[in-house]
N, C-alpha and C. Protein backbone atom coordinates (compact mmCIF):
# COMPACT_ATOMS: atom_id res chain seq x y z
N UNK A 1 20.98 157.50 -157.65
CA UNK A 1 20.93 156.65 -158.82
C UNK A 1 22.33 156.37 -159.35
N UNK A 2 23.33 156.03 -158.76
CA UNK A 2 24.70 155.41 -159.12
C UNK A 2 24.38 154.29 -160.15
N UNK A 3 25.01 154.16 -161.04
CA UNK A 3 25.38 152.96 -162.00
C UNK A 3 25.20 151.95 -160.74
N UNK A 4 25.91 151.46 -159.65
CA UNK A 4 25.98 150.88 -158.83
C UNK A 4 24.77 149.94 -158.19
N UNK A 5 23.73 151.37 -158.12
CA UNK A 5 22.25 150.96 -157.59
C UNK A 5 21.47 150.14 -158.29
N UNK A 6 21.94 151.04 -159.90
CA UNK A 6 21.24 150.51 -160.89
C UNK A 6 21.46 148.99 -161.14
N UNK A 7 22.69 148.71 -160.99
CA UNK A 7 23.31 146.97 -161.32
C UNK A 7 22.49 146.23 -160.37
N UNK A 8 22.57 147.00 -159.30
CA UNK A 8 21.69 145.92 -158.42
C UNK A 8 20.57 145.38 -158.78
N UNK A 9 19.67 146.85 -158.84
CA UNK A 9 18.37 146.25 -159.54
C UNK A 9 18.20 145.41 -160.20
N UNK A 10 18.86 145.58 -161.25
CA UNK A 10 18.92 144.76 -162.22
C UNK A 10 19.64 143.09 -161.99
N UNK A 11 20.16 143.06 -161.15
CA UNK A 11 20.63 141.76 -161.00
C UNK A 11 19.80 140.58 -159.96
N UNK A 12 18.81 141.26 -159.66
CA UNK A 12 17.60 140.78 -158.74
C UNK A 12 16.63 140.74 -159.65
N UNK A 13 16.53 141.21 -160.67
CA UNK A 13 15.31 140.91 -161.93
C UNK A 13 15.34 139.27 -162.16
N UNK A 14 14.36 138.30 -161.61
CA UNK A 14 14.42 137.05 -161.90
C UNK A 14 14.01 136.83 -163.15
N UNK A 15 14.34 135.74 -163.79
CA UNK A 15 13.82 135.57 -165.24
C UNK A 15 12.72 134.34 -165.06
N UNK A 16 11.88 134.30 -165.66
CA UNK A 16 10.59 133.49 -165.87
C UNK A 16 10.86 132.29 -166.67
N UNK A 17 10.83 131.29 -166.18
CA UNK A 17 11.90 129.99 -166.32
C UNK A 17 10.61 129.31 -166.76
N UNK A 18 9.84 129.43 -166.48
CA UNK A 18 8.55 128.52 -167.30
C UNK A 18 7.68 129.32 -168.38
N UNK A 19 7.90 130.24 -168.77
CA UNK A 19 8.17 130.87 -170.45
C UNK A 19 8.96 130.23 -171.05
N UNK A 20 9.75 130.11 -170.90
CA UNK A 20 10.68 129.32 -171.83
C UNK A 20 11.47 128.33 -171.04
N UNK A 21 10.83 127.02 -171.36
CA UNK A 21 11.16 125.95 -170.82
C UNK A 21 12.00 125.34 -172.25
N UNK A 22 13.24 124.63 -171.23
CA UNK A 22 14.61 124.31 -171.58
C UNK A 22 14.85 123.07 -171.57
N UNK A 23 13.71 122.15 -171.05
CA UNK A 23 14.22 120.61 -170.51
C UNK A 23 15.44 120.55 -169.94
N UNK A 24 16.04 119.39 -170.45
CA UNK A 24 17.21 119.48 -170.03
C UNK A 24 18.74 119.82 -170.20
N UNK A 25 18.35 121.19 -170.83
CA UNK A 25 19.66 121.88 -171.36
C UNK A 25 20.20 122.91 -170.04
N UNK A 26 19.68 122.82 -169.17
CA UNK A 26 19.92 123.27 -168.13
C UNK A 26 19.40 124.57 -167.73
N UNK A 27 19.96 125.59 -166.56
CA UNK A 27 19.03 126.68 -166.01
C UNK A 27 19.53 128.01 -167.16
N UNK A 28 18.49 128.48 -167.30
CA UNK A 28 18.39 129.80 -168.67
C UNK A 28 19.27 130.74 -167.72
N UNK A 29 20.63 131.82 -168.29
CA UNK A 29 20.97 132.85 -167.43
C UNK A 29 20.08 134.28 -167.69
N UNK A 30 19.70 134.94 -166.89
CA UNK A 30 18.58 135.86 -167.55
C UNK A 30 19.32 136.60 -167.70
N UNK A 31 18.61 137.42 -168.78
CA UNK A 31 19.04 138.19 -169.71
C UNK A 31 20.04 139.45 -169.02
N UNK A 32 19.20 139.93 -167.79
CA UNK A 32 19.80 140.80 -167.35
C UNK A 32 21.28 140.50 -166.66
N UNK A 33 21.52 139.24 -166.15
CA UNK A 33 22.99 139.19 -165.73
C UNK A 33 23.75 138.92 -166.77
N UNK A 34 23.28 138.86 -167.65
CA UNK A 34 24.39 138.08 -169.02
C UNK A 34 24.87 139.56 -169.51
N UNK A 35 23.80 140.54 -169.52
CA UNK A 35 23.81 141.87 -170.13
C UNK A 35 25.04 142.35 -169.24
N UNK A 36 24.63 142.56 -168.09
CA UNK A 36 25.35 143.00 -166.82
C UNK A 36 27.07 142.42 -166.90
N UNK A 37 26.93 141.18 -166.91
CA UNK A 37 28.22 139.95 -166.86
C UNK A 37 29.25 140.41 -168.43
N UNK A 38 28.45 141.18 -169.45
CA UNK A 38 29.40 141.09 -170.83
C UNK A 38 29.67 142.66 -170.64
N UNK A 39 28.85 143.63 -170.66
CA UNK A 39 28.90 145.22 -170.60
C UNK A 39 30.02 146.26 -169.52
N UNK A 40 29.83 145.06 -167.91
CA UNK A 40 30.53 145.45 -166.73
C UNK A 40 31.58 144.59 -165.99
N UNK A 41 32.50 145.43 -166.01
CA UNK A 41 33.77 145.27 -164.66
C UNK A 41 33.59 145.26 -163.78
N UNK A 42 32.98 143.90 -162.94
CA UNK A 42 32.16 143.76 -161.71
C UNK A 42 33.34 143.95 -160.59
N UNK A 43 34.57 143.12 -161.24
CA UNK A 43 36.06 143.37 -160.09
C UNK A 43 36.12 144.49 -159.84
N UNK A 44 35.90 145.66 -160.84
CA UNK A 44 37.10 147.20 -160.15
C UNK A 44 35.33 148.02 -160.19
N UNK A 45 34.00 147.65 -160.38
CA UNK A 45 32.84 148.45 -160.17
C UNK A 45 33.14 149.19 -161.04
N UNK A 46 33.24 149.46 -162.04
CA UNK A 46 33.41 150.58 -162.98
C UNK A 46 32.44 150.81 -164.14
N UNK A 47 32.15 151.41 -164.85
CA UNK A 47 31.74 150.93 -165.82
C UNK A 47 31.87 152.18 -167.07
N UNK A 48 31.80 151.42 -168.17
CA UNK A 48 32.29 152.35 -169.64
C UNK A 48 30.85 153.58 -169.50
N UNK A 49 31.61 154.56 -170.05
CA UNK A 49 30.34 155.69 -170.39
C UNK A 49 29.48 154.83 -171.40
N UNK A 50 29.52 154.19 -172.24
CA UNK A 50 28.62 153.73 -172.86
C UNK A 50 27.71 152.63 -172.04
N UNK A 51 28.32 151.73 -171.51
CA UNK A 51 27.44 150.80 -170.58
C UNK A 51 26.84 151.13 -169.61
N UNK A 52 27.41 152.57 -169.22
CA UNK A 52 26.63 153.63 -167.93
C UNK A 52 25.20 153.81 -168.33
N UNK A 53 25.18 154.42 -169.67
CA UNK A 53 24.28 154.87 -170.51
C UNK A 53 22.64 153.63 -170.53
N UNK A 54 23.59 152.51 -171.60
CA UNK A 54 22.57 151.53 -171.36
C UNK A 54 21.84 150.65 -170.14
N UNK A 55 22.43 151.01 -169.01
CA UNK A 55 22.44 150.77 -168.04
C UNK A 55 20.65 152.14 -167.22
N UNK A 56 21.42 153.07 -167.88
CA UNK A 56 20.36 154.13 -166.95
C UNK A 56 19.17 153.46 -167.75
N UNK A 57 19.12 153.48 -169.13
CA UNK A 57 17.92 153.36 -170.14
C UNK A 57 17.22 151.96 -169.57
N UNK A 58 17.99 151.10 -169.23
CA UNK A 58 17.26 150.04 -169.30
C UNK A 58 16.72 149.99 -167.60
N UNK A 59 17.04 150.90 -166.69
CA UNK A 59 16.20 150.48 -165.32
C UNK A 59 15.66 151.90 -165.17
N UNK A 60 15.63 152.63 -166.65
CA UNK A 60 14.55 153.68 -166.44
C UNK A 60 12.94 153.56 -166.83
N UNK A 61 12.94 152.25 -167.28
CA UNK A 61 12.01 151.71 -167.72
C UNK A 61 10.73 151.19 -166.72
N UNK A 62 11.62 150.73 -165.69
CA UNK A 62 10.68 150.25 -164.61
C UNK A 62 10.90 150.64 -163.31
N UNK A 63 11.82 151.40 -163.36
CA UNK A 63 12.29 151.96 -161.94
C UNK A 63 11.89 153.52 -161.61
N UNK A 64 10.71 154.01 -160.69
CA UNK A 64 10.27 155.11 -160.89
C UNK A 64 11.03 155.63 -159.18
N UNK A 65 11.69 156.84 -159.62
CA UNK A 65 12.41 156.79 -158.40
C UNK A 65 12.08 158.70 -157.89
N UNK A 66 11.62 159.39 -157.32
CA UNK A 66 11.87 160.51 -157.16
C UNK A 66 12.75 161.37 -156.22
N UNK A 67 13.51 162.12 -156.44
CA UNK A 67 14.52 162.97 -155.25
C UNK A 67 13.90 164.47 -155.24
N UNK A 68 14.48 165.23 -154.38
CA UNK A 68 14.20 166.15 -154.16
C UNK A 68 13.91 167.35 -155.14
N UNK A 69 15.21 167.02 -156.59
CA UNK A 69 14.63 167.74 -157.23
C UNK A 69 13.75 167.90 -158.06
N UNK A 70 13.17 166.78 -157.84
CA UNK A 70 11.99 166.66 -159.04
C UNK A 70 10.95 167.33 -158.54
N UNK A 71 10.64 168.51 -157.92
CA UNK A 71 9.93 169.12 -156.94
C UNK A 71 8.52 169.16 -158.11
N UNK A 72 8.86 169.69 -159.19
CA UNK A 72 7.35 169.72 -160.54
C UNK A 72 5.89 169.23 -160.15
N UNK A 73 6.28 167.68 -159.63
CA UNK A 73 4.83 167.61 -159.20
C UNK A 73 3.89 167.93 -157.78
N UNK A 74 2.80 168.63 -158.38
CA UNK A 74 2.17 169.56 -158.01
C UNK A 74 0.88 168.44 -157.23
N UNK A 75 0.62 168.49 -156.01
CA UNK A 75 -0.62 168.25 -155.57
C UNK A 75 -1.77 168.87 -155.06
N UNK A 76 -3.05 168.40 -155.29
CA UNK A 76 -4.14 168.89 -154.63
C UNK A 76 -3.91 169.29 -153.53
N UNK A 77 -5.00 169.99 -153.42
CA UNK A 77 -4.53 170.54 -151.88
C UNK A 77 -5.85 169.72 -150.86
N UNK A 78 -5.67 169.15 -149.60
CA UNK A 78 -6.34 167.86 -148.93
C UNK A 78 -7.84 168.82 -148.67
N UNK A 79 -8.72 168.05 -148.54
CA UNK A 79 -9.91 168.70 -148.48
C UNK A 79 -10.13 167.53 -147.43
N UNK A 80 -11.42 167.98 -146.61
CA UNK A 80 -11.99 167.02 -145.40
C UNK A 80 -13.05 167.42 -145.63
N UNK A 81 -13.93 166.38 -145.22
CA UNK A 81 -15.18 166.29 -145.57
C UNK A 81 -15.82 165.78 -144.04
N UNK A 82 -16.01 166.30 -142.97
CA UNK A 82 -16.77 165.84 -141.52
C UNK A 82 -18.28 165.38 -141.82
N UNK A 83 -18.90 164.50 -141.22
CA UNK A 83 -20.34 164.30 -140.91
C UNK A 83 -20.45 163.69 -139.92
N UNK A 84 -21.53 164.14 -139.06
CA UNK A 84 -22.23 163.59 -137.94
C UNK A 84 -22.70 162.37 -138.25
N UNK A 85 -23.01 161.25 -138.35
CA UNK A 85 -23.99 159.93 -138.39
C UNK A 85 -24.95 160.35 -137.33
N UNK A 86 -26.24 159.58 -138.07
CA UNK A 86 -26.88 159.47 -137.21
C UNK A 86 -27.61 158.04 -136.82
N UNK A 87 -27.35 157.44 -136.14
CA UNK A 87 -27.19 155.73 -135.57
C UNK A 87 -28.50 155.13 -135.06
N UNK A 88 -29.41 154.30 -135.40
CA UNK A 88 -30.42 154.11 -135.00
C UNK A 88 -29.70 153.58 -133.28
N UNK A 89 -30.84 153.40 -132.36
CA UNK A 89 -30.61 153.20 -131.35
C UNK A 89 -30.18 151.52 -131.39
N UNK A 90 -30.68 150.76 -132.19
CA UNK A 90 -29.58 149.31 -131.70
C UNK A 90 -28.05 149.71 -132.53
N UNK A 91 -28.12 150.50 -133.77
CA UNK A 91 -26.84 150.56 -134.48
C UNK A 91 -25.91 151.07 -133.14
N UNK A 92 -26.43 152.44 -132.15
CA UNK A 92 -25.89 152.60 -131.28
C UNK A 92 -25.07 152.12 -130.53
N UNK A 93 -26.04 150.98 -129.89
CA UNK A 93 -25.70 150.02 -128.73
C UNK A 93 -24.64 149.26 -129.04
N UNK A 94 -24.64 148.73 -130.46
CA UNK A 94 -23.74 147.91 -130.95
C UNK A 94 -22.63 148.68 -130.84
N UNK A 95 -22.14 149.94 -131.40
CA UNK A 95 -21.14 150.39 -131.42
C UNK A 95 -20.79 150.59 -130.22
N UNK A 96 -21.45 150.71 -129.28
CA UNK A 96 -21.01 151.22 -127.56
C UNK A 96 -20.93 150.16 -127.18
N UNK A 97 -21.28 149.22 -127.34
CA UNK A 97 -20.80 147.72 -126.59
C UNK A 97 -19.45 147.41 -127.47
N UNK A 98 -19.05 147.37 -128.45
CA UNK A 98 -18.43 147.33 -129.10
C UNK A 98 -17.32 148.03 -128.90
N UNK A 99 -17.17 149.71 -128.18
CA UNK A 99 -16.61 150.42 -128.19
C UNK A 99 -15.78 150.42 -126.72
N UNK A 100 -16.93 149.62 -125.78
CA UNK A 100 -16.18 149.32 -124.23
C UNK A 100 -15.45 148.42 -124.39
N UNK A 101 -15.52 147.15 -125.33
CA UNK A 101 -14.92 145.77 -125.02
C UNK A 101 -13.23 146.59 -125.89
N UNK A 102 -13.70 146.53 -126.68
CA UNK A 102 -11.92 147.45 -127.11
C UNK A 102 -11.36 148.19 -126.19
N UNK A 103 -12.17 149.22 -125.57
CA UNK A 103 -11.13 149.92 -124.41
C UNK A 103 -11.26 148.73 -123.47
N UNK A 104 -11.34 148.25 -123.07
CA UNK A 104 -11.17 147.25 -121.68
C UNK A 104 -9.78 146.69 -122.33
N UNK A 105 -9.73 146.17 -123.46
CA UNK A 105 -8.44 144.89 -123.99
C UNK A 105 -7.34 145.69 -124.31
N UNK A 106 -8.11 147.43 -124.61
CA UNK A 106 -6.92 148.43 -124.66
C UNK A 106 -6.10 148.91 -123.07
N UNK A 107 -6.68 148.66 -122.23
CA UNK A 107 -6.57 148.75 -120.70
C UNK A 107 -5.49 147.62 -120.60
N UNK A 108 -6.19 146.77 -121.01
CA UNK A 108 -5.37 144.93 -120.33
C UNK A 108 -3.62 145.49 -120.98
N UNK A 109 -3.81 145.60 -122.80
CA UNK A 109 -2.22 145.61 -122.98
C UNK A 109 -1.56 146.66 -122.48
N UNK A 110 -2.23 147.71 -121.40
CA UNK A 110 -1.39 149.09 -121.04
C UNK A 110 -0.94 148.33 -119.71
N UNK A 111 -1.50 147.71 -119.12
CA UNK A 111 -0.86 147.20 -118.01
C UNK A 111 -0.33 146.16 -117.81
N UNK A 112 -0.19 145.19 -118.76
CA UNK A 112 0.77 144.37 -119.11
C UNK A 112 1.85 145.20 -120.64
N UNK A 113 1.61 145.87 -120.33
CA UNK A 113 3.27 146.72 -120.94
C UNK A 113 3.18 145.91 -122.72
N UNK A 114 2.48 145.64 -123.40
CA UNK A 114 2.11 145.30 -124.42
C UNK A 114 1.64 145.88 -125.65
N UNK A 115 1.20 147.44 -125.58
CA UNK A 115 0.25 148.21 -126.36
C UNK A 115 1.19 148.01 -127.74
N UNK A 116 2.17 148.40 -127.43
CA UNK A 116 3.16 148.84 -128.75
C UNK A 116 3.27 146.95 -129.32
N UNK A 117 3.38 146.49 -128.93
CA UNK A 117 3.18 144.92 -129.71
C UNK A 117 2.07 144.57 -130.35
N UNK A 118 0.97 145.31 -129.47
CA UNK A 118 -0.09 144.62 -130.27
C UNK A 118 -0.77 146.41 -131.21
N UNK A 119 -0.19 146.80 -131.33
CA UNK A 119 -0.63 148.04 -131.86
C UNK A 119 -1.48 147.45 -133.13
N UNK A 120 -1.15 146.57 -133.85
CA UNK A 120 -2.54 146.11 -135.25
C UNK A 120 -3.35 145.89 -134.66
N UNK A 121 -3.07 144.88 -134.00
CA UNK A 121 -5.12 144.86 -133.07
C UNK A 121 -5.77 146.09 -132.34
N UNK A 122 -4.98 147.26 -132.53
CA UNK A 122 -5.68 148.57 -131.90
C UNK A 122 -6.02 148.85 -133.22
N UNK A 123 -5.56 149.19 -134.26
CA UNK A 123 -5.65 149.21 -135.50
C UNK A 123 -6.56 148.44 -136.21
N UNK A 124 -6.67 147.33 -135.85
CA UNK A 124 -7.99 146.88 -136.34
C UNK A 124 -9.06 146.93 -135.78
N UNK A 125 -9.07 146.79 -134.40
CA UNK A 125 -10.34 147.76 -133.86
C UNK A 125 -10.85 148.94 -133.88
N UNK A 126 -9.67 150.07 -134.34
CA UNK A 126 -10.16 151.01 -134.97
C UNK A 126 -10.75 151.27 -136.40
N UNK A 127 -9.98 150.33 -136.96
CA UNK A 127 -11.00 150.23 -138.42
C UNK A 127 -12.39 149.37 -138.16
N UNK A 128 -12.82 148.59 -137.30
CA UNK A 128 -14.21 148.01 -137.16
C UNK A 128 -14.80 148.90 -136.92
N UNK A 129 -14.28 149.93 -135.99
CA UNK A 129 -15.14 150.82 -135.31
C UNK A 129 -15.73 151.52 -136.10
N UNK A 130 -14.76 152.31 -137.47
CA UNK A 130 -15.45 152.91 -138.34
C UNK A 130 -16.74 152.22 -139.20
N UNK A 131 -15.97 150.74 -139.49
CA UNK A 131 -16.94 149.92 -140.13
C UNK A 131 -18.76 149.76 -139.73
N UNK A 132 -18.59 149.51 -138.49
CA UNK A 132 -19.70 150.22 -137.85
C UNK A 132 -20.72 151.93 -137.93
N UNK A 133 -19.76 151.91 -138.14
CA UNK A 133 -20.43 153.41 -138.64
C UNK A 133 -21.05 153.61 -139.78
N UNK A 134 -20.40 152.68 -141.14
CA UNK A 134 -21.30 152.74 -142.02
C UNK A 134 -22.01 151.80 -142.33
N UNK A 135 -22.01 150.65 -142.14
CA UNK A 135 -23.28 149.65 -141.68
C UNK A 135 -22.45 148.51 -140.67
N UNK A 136 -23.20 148.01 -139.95
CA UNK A 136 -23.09 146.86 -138.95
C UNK A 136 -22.84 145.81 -139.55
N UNK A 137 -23.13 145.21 -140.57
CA UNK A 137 -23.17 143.63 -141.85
C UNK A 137 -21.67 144.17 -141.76
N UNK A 138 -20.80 145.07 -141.79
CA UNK A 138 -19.58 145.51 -142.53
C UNK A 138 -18.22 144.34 -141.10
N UNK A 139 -18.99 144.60 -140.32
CA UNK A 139 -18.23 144.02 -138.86
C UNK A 139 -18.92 142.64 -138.31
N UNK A 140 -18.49 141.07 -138.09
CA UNK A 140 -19.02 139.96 -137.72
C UNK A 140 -19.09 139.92 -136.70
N UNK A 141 -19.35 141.07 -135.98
CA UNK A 141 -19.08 140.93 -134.10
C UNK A 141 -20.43 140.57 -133.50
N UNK A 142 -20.19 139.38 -132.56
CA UNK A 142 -20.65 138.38 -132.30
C UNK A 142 -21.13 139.03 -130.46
N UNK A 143 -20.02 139.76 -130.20
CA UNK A 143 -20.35 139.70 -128.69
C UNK A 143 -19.05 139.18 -128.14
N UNK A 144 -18.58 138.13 -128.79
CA UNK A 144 -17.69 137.32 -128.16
C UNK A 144 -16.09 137.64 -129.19
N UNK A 145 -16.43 138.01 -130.46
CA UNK A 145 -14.60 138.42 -131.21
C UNK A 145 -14.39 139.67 -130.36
């Protein structure tokens, strides 16, 4: 969190130009570079202990940042929850027809040297797959997607 980082942030904060419309008095400078532009010595990067200050306050506001030492927060500890389904015999079929045509297209990109390119479409066939699992309406598979 350098003063440094902080300017940045802050100098990428766009201002909302159709809130306050100007006609033709020209483009509004937002607030934050004007702040930035009067407070800081952008030539030598420096900046006054006091403008350091207003500087932390004002991108502590929206900038949630954590490092190592903020170790305090405490999490749950992961719990898993397994269940068997149990699949009527067409819910079955669907998923096993369903489940060959993915490995076959997972076959095609291993041997055209492709897997790692198309890795979302493994990824999304693995999320249908689940989808299937908890109802069939959840997946539009046709036979033919």
């Amino acid at each position: 969190n350098t003063p440094m980082d902080m300017l940045a942030l802050l100098c990428v904060t766009r201002f909302d130009e159709h809130k306050f419309p100007l006609g033709d008095l020209g483009r509004p400078v937002s607030p934050w570079v004007q702040w930035c532009n009067d407070n800081i010595d952008l030539q030598d990067k420096t900046l006054t202990k006091e403008s350091a200050m207003k500087l932390r306050l004002l991108t502590s506001i929206f900038a949630l940042r954590r490092t190592l030492e903020d170790s305090g927060i405490v999490m749950p500890e992961k719990k898993y929850d397994m269940r068997q389904l149990e699949l009527s015999e067409e819910e079955a079929n669907y998923y096993r027809e369903y489940q060959i045509r993915c490995a076959t297209k997972i076959e095609v990109f291993k041997k055209e040297n492709r897997l790692e390119k198309q890795a979302i479409c493994v990824f999304a066939m693995l999320t249908r797959l689940r989808q299937l699992c908890i109802h069939p309406w959840l997946v539009q598979y046709t036979g033919a997607t």
